[in-house]
C-alpha atoms as a PDB file:
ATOM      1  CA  UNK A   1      -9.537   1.660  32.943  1.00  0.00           C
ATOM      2  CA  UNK A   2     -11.653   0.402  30.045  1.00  0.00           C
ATOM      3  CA  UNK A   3     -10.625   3.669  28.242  1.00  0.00           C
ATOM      4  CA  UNK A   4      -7.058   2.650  28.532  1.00  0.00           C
ATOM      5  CA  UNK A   5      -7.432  -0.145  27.173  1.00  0.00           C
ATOM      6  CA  UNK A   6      -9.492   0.696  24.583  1.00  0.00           C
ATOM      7  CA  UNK A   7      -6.826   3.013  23.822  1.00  0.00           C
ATOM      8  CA  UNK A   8      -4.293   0.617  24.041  1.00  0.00           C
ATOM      9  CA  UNK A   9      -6.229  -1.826  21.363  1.00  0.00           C
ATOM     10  CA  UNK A  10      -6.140   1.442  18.876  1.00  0.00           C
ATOM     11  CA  UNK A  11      -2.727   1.889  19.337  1.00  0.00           C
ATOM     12  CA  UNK A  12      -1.688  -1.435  18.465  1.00  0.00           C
ATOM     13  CA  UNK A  13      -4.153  -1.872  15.614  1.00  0.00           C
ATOM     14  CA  UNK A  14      -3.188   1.349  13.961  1.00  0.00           C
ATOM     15  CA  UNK A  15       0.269   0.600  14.792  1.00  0.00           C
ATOM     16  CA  UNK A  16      -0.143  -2.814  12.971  1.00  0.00           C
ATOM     17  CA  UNK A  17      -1.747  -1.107  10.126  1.00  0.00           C
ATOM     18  CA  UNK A  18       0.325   1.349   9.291  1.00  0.00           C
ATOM     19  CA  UNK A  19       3.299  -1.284   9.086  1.00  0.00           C
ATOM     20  CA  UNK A  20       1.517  -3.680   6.815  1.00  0.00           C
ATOM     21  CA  UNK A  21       0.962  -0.332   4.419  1.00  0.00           C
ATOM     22  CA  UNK A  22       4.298   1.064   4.742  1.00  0.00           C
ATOM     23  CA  UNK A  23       5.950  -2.059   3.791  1.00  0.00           C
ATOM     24  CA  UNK A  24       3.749  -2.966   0.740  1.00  0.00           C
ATOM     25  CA  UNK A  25       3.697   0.550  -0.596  1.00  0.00           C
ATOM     26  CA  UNK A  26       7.402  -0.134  -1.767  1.00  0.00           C
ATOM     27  CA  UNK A  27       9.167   2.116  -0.406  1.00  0.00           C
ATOM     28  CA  UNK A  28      12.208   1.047   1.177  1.00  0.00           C
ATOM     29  CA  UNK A  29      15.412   2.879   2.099  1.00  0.00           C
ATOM     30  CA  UNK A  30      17.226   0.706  -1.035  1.00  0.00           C
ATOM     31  CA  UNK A  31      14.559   1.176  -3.527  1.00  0.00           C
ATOM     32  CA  UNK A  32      14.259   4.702  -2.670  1.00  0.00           C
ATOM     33  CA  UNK A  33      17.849   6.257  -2.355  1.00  0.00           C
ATOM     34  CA  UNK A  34      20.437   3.574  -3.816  1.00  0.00           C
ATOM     35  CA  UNK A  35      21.655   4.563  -6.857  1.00  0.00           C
ATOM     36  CA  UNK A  36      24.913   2.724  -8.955  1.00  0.00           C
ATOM     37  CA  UNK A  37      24.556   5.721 -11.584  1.00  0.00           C
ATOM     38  CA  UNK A  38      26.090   8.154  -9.290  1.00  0.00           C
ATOM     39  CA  UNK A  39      28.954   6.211  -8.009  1.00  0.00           C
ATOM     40  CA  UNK A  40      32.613   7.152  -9.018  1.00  0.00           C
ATOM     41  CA  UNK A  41      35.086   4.279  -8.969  1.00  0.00           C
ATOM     42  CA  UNK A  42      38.562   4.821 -10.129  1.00  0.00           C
ATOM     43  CA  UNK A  43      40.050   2.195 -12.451  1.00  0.00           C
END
C-alpha cells in the first residue's frame, strides 16, 4: 500500500510538472499553427 501511494504522489507531481513546463514553454496550438499569411479570402 505505501508503494501505491508513493506512486500515486509521483504521478501527480510529475503530472503537475510537466503542465507548469508545457504551458510556459510557449507553445500553444495558436502560437504554433495559426497563420493569417496563408488564408485566401475572396473580395
Amino acid at each position: 500500500m505505501k508503494a501505491f501511494l508513493s506512486a500515486l504522489a509521483a504521478l501527480v507531481i510529475i503530472t503537475i510538472g510537466a503542465n507548469r513546463i508545457l504551458v510556459h514553454s510557449g507553445f500553444s496550438a495558436s502560437a504554433v499553427s495559426a497563420s493569417s499569411g496563408n488564408v485566401r479570402l475572396h473580395d
